[in-house]
C-alpha atoms as a PDB file:
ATOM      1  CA  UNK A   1     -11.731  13.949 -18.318  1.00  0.00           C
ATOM      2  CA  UNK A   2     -11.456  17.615 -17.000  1.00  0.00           C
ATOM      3  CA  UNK A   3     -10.539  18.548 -13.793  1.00  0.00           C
ATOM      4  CA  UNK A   4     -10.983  22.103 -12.785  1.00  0.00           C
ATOM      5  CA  UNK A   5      -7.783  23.572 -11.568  1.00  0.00           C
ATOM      6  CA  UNK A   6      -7.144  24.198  -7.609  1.00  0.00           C
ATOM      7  CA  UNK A   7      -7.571  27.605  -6.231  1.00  0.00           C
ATOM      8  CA  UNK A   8      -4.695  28.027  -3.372  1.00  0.00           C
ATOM      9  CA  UNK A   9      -5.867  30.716  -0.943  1.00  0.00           C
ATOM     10  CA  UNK A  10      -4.752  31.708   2.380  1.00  0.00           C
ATOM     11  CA  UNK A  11      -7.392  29.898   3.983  1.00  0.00           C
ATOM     12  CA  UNK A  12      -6.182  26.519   1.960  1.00  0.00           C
ATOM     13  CA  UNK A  13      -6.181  23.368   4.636  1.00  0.00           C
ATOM     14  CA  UNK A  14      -2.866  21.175   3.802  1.00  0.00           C
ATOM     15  CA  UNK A  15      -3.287  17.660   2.926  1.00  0.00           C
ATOM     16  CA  UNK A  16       0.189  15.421   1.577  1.00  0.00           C
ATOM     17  CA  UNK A  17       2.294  12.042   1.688  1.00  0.00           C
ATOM     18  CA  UNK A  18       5.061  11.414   3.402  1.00  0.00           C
ATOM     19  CA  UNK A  19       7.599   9.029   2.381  1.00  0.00           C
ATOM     20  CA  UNK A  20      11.640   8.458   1.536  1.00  0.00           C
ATOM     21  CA  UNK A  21      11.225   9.045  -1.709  1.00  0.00           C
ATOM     22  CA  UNK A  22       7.847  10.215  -2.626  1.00  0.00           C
ATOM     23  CA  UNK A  23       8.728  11.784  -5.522  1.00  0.00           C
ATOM     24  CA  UNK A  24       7.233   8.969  -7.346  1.00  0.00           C
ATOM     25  CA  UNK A  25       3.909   8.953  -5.466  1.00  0.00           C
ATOM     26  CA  UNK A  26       0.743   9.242  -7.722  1.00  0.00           C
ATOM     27  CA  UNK A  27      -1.291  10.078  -4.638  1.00  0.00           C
ATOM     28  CA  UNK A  28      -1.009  13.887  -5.399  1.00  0.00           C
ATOM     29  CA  UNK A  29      -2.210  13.348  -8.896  1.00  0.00           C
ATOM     30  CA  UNK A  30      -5.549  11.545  -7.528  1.00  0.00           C
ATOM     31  CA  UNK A  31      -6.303  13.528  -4.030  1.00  0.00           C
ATOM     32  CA  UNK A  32      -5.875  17.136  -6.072  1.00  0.00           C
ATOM     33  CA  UNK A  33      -8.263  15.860  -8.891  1.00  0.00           C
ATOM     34  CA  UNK A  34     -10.842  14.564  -6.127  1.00  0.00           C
ATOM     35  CA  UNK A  35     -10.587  17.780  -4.113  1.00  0.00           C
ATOM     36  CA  UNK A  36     -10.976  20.461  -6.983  1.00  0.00           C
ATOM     37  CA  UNK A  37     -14.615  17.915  -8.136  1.00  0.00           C
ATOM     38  CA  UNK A  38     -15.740  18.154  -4.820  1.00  0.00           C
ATOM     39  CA  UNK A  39     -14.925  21.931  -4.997  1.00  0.00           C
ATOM     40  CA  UNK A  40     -13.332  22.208  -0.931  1.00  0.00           C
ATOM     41  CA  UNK A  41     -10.784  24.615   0.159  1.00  0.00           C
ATOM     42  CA  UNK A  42      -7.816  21.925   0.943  1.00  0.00           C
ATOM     43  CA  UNK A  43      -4.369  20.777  -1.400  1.00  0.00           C
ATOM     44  CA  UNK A  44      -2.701  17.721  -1.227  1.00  0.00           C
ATOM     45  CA  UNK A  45       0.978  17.814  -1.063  1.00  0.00           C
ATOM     46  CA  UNK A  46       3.830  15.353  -1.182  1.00  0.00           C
ATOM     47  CA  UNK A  47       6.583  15.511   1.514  1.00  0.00           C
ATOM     48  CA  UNK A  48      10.040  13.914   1.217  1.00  0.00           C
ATOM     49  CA  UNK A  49      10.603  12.917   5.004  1.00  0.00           C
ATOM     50  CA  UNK A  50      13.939  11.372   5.379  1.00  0.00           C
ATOM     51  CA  UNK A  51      13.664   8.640   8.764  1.00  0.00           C
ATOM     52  CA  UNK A  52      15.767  10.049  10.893  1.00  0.00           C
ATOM     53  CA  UNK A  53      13.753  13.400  10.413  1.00  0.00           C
ATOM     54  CA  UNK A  54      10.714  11.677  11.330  1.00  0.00           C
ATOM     55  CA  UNK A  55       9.706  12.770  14.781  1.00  0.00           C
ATOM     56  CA  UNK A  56      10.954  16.213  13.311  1.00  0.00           C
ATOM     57  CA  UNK A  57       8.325  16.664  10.761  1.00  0.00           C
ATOM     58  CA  UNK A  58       5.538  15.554  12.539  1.00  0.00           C
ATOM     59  CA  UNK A  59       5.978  17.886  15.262  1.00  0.00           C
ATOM     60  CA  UNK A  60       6.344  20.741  12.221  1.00  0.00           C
ATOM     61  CA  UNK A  61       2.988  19.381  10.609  1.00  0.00           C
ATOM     62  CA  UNK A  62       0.952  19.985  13.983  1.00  0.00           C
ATOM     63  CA  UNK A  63       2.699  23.179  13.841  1.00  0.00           C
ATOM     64  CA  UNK A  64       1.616  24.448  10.775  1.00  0.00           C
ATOM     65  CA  UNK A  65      -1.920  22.985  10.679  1.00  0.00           C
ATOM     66  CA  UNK A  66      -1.607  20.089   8.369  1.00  0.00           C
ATOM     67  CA  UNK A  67      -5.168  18.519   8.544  1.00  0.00           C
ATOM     68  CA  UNK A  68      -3.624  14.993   7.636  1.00  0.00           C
ATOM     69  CA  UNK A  69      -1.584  12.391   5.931  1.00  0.00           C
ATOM     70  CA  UNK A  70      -0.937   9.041   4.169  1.00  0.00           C
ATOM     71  CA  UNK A  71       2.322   7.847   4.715  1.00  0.00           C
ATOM     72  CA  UNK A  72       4.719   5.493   2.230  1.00  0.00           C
ATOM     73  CA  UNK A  73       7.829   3.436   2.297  1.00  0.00           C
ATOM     74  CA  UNK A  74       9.640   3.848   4.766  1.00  0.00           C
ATOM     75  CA  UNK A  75       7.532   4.713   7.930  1.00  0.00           C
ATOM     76  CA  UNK A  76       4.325   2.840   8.382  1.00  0.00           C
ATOM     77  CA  UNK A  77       5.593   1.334  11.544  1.00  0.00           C
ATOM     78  CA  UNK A  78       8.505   3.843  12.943  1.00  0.00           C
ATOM     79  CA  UNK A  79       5.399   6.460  12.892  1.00  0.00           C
ATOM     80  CA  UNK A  80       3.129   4.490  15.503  1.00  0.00           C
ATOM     81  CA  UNK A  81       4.612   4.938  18.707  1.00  0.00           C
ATOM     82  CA  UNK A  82       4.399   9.128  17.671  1.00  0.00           C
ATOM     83  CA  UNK A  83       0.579   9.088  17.071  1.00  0.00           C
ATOM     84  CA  UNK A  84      -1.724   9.561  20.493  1.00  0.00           C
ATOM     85  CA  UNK A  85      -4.158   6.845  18.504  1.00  0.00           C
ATOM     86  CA  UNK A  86      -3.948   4.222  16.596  1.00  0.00           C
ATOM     87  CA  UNK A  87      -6.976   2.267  14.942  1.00  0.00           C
ATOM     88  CA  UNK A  88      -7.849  -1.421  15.903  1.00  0.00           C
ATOM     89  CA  UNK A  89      -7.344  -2.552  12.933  1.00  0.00           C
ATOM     90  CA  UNK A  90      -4.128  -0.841  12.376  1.00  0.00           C
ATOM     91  CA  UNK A  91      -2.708  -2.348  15.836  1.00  0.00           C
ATOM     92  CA  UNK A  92      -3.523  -5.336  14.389  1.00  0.00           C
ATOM     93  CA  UNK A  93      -1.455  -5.107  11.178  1.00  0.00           C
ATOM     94  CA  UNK A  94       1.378  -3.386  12.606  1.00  0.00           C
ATOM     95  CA  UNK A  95       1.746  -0.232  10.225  1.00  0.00           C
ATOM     96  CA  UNK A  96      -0.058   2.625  10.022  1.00  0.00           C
ATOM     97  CA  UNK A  97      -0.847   4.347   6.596  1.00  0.00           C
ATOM     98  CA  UNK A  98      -3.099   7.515   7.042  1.00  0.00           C
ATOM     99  CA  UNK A  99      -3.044   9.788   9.806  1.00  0.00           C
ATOM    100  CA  UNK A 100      -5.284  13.000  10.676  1.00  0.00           C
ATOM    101  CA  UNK A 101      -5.073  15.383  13.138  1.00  0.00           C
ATOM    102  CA  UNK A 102      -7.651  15.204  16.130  1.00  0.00           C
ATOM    103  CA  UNK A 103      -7.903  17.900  19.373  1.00  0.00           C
ATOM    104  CA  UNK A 104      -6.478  14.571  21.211  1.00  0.00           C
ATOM    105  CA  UNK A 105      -3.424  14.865  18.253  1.00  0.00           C
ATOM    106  CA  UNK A 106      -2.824  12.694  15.664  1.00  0.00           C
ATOM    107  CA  UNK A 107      -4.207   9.465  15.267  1.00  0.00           C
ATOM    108  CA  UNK A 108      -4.096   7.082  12.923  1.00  0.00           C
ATOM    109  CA  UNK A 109      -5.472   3.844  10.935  1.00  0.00           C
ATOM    110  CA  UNK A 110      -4.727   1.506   8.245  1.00  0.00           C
ATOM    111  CA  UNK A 111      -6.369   1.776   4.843  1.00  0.00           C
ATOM    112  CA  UNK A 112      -4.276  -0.125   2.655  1.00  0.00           C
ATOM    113  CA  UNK A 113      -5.841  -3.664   3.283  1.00  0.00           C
ATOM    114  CA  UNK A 114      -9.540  -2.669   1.995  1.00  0.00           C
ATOM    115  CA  UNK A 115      -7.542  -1.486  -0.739  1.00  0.00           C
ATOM    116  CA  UNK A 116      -5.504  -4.530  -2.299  1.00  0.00           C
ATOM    117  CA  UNK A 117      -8.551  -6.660  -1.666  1.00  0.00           C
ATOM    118  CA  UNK A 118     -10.778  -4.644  -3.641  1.00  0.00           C
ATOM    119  CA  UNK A 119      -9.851  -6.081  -6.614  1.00  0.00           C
ATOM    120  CA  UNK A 120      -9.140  -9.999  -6.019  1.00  0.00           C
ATOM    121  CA  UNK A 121     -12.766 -10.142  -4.604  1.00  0.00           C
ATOM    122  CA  UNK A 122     -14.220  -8.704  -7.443  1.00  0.00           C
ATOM    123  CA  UNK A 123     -13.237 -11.793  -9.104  1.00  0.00           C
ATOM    124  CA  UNK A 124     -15.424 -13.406  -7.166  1.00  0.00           C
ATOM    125  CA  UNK A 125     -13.267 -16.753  -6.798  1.00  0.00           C
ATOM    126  CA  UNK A 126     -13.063 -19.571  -3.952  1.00  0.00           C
ATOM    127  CA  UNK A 127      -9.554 -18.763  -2.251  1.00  0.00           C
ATOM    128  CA  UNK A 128      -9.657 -20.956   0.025  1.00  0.00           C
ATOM    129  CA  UNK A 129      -7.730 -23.038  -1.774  1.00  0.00           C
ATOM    130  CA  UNK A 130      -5.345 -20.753  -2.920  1.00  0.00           C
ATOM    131  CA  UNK A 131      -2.058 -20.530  -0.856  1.00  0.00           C
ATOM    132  CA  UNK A 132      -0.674 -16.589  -0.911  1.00  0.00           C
ATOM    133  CA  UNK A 133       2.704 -15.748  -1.130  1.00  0.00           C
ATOM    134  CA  UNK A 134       4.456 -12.515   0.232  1.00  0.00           C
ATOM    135  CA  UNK A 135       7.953 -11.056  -1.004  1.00  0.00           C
ATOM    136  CA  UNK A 136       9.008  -9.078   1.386  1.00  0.00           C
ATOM    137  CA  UNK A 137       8.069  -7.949   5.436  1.00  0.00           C
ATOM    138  CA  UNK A 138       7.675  -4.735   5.529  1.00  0.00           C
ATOM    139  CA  UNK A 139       4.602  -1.944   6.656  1.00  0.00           C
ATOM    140  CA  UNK A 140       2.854  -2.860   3.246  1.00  0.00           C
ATOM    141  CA  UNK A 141       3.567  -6.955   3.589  1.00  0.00           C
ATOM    142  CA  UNK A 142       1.590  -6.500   7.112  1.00  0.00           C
ATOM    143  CA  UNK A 143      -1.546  -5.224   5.207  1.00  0.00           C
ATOM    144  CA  UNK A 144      -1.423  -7.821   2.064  1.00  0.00           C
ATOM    145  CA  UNK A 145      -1.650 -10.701   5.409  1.00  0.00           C
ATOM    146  CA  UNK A 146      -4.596  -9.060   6.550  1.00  0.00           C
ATOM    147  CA  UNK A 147      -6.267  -9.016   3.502  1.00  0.00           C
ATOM    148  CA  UNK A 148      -5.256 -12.688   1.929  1.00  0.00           C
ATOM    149  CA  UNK A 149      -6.622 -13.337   5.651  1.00  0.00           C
ATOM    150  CA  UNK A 150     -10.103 -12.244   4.903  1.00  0.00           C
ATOM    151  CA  UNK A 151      -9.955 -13.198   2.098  1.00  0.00           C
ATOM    152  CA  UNK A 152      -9.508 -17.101   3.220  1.00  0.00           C
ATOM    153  CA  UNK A 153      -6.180 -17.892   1.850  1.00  0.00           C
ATOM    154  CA  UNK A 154      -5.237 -21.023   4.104  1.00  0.00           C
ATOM    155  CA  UNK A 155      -1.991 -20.293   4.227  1.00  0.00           C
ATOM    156  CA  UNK A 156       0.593 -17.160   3.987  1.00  0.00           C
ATOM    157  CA  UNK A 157       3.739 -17.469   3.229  1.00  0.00           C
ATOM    158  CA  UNK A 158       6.368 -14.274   3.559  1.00  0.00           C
ATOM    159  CA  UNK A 159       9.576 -14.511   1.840  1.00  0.00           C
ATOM    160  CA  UNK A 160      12.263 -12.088   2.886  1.00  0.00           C
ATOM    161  CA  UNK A 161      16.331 -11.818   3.131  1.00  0.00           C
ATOM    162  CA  UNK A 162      16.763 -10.893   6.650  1.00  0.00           C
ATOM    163  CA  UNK A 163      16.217 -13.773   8.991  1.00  0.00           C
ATOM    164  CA  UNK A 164      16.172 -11.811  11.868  1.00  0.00           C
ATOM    165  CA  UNK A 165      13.229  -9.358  10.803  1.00  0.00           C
ATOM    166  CA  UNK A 166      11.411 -12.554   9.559  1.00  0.00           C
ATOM    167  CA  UNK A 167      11.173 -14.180  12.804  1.00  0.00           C
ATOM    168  CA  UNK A 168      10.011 -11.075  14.434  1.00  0.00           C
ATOM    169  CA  UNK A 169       7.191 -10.656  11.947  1.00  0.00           C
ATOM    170  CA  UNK A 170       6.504 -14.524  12.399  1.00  0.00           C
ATOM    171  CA  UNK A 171       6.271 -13.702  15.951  1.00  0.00           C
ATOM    172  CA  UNK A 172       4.306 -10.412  16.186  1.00  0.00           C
ATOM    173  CA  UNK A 173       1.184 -11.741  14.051  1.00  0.00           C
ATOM    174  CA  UNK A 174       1.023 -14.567  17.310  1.00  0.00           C
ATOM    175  CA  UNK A 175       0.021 -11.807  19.196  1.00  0.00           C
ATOM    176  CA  UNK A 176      -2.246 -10.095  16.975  1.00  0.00           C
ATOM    177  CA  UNK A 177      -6.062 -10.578  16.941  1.00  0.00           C
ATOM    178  CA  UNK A 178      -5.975 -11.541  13.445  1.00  0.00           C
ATOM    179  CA  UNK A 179      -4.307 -14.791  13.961  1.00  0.00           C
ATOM    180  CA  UNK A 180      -3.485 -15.872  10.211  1.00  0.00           C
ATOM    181  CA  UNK A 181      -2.043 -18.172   9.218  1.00  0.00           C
ATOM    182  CA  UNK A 182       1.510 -17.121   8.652  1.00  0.00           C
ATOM    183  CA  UNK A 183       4.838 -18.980   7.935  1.00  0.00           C
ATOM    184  CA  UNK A 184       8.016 -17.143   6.680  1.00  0.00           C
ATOM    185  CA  UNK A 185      10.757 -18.178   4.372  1.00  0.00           C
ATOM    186  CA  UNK A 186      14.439 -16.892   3.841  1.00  0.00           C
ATOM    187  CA  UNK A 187      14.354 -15.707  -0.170  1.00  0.00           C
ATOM    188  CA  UNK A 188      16.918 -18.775  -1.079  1.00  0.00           C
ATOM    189  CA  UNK A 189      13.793 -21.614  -0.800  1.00  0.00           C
ATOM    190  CA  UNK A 190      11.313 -19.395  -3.309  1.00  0.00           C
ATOM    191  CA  UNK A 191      12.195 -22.138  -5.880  1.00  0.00           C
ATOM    192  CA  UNK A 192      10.240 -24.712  -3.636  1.00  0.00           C
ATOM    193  CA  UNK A 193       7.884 -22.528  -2.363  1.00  0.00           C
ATOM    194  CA  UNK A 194       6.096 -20.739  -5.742  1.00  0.00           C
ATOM    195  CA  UNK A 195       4.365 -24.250  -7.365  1.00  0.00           C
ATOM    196  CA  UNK A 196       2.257 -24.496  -4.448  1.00  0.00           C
ATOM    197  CA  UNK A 197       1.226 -21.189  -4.616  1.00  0.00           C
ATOM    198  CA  UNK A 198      -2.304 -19.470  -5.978  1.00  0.00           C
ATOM    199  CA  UNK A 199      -1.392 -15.321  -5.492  1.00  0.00           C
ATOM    200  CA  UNK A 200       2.102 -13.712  -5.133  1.00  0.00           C
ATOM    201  CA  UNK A 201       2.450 -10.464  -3.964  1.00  0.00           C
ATOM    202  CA  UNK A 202       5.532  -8.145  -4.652  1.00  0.00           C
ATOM    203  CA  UNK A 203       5.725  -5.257  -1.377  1.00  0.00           C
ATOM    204  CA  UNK A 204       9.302  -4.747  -1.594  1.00  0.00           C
ATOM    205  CA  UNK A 205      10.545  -1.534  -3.550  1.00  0.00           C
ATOM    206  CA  UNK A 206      12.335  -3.656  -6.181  1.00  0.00           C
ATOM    207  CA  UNK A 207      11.382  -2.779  -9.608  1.00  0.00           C
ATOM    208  CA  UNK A 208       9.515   0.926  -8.398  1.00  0.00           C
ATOM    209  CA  UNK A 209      11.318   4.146 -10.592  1.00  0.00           C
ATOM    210  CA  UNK A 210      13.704   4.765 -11.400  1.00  0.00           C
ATOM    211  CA  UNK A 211      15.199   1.015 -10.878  1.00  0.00           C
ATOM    212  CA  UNK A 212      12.336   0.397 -13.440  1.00  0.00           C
ATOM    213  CA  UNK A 213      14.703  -3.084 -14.941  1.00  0.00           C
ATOM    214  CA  UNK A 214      14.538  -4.070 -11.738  1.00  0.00           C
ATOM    215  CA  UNK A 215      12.680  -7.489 -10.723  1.00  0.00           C
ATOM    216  CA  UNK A 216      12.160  -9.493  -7.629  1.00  0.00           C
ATOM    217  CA  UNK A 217      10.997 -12.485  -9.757  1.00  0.00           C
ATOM    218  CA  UNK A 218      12.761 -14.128 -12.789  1.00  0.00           C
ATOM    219  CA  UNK A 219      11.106 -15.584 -15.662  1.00  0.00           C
ATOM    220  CA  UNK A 220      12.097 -18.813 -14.511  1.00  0.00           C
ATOM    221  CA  UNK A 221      10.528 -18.565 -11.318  1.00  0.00           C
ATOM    222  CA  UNK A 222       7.531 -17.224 -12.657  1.00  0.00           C
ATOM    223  CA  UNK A 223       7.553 -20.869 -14.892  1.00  0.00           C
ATOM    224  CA  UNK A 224       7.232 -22.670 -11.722  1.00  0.00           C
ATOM    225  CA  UNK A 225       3.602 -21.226 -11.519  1.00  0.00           C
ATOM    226  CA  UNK A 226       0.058 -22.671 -11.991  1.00  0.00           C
ATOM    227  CA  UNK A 227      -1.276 -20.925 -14.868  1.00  0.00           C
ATOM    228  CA  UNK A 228      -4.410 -19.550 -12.958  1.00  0.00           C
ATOM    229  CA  UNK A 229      -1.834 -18.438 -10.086  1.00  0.00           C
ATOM    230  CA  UNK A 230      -2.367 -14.244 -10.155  1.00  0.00           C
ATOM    231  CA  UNK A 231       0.735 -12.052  -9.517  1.00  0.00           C
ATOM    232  CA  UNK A 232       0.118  -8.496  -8.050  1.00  0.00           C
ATOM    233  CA  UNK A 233       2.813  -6.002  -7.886  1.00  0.00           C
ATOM    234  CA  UNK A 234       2.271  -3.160  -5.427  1.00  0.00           C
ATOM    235  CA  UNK A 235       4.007  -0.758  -7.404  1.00  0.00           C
ATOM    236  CA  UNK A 236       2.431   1.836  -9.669  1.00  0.00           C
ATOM    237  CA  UNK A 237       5.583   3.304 -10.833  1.00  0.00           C
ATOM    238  CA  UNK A 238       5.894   2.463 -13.508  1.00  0.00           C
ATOM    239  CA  UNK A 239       3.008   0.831 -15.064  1.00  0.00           C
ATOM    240  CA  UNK A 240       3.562  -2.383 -15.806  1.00  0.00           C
ATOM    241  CA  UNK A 241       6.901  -3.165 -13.893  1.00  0.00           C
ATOM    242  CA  UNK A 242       9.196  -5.672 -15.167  1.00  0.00           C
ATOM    243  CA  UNK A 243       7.661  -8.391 -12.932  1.00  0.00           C
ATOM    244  CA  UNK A 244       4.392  -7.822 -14.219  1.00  0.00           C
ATOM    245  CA  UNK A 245       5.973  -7.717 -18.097  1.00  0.00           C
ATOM    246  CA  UNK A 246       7.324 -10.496 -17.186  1.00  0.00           C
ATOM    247  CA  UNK A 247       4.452 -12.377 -16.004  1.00  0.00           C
ATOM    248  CA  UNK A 248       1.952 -11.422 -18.711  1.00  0.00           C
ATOM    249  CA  UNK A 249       4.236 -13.168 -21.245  1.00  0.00           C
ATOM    250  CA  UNK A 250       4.337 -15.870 -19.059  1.00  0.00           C
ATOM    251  CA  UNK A 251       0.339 -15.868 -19.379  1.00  0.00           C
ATOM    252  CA  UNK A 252      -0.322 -15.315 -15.634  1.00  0.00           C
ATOM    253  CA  UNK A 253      -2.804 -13.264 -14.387  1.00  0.00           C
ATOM    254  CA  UNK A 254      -1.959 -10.064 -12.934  1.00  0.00           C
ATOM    255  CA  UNK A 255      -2.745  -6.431 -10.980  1.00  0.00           C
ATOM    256  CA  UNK A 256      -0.798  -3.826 -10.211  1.00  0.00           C
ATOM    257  CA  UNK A 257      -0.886  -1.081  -7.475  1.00  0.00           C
ATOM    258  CA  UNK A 258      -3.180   1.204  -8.846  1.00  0.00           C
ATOM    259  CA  UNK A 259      -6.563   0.532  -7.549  1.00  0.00           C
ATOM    260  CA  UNK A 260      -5.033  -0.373  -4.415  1.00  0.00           C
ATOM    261  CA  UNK A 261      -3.936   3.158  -4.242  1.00  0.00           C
ATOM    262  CA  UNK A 262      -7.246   4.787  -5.017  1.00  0.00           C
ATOM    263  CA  UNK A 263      -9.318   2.432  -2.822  1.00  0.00           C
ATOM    264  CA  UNK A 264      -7.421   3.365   0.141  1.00  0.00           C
ATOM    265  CA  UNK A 265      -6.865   6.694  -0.828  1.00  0.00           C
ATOM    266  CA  UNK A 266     -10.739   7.064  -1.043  1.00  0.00           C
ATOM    267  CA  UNK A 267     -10.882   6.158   2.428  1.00  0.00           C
ATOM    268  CA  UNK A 268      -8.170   8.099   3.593  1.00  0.00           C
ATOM    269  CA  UNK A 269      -9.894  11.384   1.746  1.00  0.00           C
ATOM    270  CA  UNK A 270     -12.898  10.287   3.707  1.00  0.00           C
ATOM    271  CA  UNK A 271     -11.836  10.571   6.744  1.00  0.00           C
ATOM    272  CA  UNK A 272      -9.963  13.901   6.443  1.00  0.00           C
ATOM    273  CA  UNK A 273     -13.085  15.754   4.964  1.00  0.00           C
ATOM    274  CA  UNK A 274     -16.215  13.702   6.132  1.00  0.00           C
ATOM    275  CA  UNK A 275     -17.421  13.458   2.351  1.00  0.00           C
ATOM    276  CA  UNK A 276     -17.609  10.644   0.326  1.00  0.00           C
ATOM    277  CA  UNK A 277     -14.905  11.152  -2.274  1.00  0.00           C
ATOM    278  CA  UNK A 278     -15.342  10.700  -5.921  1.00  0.00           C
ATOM    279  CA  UNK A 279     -13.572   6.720  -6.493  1.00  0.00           C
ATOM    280  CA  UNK A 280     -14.316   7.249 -10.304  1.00  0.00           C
ATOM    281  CA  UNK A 281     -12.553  11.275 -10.856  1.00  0.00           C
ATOM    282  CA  UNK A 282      -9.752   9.447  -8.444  1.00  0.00           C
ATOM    283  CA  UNK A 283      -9.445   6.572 -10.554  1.00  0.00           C
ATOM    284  CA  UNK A 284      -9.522   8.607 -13.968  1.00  0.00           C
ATOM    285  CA  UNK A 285      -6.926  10.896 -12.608  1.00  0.00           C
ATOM    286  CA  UNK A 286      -4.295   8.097 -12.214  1.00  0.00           C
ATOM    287  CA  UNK A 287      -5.155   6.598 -15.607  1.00  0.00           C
ATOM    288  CA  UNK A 288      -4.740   9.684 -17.255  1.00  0.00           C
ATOM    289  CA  UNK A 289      -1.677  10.417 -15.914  1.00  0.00           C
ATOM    290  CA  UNK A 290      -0.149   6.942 -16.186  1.00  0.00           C
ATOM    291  CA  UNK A 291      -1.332   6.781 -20.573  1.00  0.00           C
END
């Protein structure tokens, strides 16, 4: 595939990612390749934002015009109570993953559920059968619940290592209008928990570059798995992580990150420049880059 090169002008409108780190992020790779098809006067930058300069950058962004963002590990939550809006559906998850300016300021929504479902319902499969399980609590675990949610998982199970921040997710999805069906677990009791399960979902960082040995599941856990159970890892970086090696040679079904990322980058693109963006240049891009 050949993508025409971007033409930076003066009269260039800024796109980016924010994140701590982004260096990593592929979102660059696919935005830039989307924008120069469509042939529109905007770039699409990454932005390392360390948390504690937070606040600090968005204030600069509405300073300098940025048109809008998608936003990464660490601040899908610490950012909502600095947006003037904030989407239904993103109340509802908790976390906040694309933001755009508005003449109210900046609002913001959550595209990253539409995007890991994408792919588990294009199996077309019956999951209501099909117990999900969750390592980890963070911004990104909130939008896998939604999803195995609509998707009719009957139950959810979260699995993290601080008891504390468990309870309070328990807790916060009482109050939301989703209502799933959620139940965490302290990371000791995954042993018991994974035979029962039908989809296990990796949100935590573990394994991303450049701690690419890295794994949140062993191969011995991944034995205590039905063979039709499907493990999906997030991460994109790299492509396939250990967990995922690791659970193709255990003959399991799995998905990584990367049409999550260009699902619900195509709807963040959407909303920035009210044109339907080009899924399949997106798509290509990432491929590409990740042979």
């Amino acid at each position: 595939m050949v993508i025409k090169p971007l033409t930076i002008k003066g009269t260039t409108r800024l796109l980016g990612v924010i994140g701590d780190p982004v260096k990593h992020s592929m979102s660059p790779i696919m935005h830039n390749a989307a924008i120069a098809t469509l042939g529109i006067d905007y770039v699409y930058l990454p932005f390392p934002i360390a948390p504690e300069q937070l606040k600090t950058a968005i204030d600069g962004f509405a300073a300098i015009g940025l048109q809008g963002f998608n936003i990464t590990i660490p601040h899908k939550q610490a950012i909502m109570p600095l947006l003037r809006e904030v989407s239904a559906v993103a109340q509802a998850i908790g976390a906040v993953n694309t933001v755009w300016w508005s003449e109210r300021g900046w609002c913001g929504t959550n595209t990253d559920a539409a995007g890991f479902v994408a792919p588990l319902q294009a199996l077309g499969q019956d999951w209501t059968n099909s117990p999900a399980l969750i390592l980890g609590n963070g911004g990104a675990a909130r939008a896998v619940v939604a999803a195995c949610h609509q998707l009719g998982c009957p139950e959810i199970l979260v699995v993290g290592r601080n008891i504390d921040k468990l309870d309070a997710f328990a807790q916060s999805w009482q109050m939301s209008s989703l209502q799933p069906s959620v139940s965490v677990h302290p990371w000791h009791a995954l042993d018991q928990l994974l035979p029962g399960v039908g989809l296990v979902v990796n949100t935590t960082p573990i394994g991303m570059a450049p701690n690419i040995e890295a794994t949140p599941l062993q191969a011995s856990q991944l034995d205590l798995l039905a063979q039709q159970t499907i493990v999906y890892d997030l991460i994109y970086t790299p492509r396939p992580t250990q967990l995922l090696c690791l659970a193709q040679a255990a003959g399991l079904v799995t998905f990584d990150g990367l049409e999550m990322l260009v699902q619900q980058g195509a709807a963040a693109l959407e909303i920035w420049i009210q044109q339907t963006p080009p899924v399949d240049v997106m798509r290509q891009a990432l491929l590409a880059h990740a042979s």
